[in-house]
C-alpha atoms as a PDB file:
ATOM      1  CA  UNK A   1       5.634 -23.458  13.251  1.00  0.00           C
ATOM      2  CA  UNK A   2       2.657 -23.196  13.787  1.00  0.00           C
ATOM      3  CA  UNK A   3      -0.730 -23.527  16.201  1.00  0.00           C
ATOM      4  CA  UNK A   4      -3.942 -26.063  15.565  1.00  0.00           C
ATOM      5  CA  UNK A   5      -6.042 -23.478  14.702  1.00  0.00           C
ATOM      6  CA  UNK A   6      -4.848 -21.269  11.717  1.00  0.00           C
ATOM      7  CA  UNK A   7      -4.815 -17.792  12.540  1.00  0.00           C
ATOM      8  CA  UNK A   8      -5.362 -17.751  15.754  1.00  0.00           C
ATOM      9  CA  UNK A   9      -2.298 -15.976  17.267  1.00  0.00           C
ATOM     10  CA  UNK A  10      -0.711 -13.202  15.072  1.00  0.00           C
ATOM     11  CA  UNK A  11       3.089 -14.153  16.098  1.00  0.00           C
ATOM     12  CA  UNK A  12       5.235 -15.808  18.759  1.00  0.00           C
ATOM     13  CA  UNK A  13       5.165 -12.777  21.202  1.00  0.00           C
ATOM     14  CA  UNK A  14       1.219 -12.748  21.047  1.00  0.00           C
ATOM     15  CA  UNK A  15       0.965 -16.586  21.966  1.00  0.00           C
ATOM     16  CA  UNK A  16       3.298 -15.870  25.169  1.00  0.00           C
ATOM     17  CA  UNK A  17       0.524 -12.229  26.011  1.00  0.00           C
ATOM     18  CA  UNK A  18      -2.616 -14.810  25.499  1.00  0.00           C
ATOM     19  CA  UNK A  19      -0.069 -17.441  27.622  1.00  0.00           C
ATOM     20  CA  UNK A  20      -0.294 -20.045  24.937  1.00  0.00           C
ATOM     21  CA  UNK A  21       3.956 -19.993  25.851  1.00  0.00           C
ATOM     22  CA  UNK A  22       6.039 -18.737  28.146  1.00  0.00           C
ATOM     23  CA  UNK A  23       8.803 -16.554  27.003  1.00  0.00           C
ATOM     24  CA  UNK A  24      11.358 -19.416  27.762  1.00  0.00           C
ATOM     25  CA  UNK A  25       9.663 -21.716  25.618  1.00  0.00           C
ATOM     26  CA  UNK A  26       9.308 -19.212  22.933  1.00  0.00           C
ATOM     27  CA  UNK A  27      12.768 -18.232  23.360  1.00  0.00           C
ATOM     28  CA  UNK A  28      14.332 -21.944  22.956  1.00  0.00           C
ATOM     29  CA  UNK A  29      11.705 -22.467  19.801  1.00  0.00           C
ATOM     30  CA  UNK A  30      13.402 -19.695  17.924  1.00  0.00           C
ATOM     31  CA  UNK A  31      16.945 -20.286  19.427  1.00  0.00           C
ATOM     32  CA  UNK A  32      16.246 -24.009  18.042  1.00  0.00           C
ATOM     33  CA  UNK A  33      14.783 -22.919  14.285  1.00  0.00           C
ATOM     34  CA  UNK A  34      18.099 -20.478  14.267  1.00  0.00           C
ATOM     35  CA  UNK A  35      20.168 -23.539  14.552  1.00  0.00           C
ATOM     36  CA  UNK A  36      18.422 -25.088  11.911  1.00  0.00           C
ATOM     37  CA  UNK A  37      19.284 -22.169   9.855  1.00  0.00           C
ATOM     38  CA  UNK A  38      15.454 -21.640   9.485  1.00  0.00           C
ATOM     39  CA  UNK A  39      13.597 -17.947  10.408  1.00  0.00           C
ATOM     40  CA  UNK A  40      10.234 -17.913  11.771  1.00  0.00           C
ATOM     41  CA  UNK A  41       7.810 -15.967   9.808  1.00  0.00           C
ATOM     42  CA  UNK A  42       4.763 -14.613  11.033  1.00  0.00           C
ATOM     43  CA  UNK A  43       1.714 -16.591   9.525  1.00  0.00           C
ATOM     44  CA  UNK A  44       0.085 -12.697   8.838  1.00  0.00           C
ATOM     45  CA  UNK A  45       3.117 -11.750   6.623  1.00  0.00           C
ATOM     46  CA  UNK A  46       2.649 -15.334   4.568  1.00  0.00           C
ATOM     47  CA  UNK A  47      -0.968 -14.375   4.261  1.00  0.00           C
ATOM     48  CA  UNK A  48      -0.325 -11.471   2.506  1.00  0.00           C
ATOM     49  CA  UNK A  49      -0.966 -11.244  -1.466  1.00  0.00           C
ATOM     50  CA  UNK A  50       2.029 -12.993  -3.658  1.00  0.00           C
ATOM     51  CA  UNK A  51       3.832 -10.386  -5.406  1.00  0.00           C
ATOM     52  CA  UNK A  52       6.862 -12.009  -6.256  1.00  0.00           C
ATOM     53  CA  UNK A  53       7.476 -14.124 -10.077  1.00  0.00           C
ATOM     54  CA  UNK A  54       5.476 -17.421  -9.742  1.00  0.00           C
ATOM     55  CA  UNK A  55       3.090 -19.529 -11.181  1.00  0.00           C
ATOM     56  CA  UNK A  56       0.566 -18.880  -8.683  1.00  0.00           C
ATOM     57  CA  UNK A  57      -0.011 -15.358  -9.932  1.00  0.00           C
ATOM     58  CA  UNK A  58      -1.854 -16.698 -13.098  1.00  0.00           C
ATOM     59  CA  UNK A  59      -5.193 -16.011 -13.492  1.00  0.00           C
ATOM     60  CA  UNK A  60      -6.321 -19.729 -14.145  1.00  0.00           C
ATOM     61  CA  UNK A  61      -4.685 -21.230 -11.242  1.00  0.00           C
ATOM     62  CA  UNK A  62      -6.960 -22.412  -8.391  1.00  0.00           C
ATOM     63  CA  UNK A  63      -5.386 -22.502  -5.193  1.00  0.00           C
ATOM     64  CA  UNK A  64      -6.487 -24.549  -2.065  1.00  0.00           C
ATOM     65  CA  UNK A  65      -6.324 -22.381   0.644  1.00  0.00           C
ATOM     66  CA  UNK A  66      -8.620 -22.384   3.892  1.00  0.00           C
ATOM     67  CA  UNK A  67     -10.845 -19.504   4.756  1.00  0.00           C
ATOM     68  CA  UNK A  68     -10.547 -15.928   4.019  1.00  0.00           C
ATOM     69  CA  UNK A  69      -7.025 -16.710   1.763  1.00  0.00           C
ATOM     70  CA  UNK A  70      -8.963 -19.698  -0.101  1.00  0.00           C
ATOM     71  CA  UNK A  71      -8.769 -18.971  -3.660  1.00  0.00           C
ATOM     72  CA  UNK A  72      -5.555 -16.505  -3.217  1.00  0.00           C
ATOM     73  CA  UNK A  73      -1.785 -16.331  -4.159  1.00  0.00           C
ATOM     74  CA  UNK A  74      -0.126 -15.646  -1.064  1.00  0.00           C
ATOM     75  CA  UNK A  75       2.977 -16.413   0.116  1.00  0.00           C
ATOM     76  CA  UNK A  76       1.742 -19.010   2.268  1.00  0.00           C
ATOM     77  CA  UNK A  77       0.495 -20.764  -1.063  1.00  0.00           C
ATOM     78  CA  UNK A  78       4.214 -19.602  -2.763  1.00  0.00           C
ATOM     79  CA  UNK A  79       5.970 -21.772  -0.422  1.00  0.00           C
ATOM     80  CA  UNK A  80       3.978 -24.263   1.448  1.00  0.00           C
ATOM     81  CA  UNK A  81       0.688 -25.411  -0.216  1.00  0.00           C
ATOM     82  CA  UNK A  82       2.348 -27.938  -1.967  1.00  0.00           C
ATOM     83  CA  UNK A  83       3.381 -29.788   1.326  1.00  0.00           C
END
């Protein structure tokens, strides 16, 4: 889950402090992804630098990316740039 902009709220409880969502709706978006069997991950932890085994970590592997993570391995790359 995410919001249009990339970036521009650090988690769920900081879109419901800028009141982007009220704590209900944040509430039955996670009680809803739990069903699912899915956890929601903070887009700054998937922006962090890949450290895990992968592909990605090679050296002549260009990565697509947006802004300051174009060009990176992060875990956001690891698991969802090839959507």
């Amino acid at each position: 889950m995410t919001t249009p902009m990339p970036d521009s709220h650090r988690d769920l409880d900081h879109t419901v402090r800028e009141g982007v969502l009220s704590a209900a709706e944040r509430d039955r978006m996670i009680a809803a992804l739990s069903a699912l069997g899915c956890t929601p991950v903070p887009q700054y932890l998937l922006h962090r630098r890949c450290t895990g085994v992968t592909s990605l970590a090679q050296d002549d592997v260009t990565y697509l990316g947006y802004g300051p993570h174009q060009g990176l391995a992060t875990w956001w790359t690891r698991f969802f740039e090839h959507l």
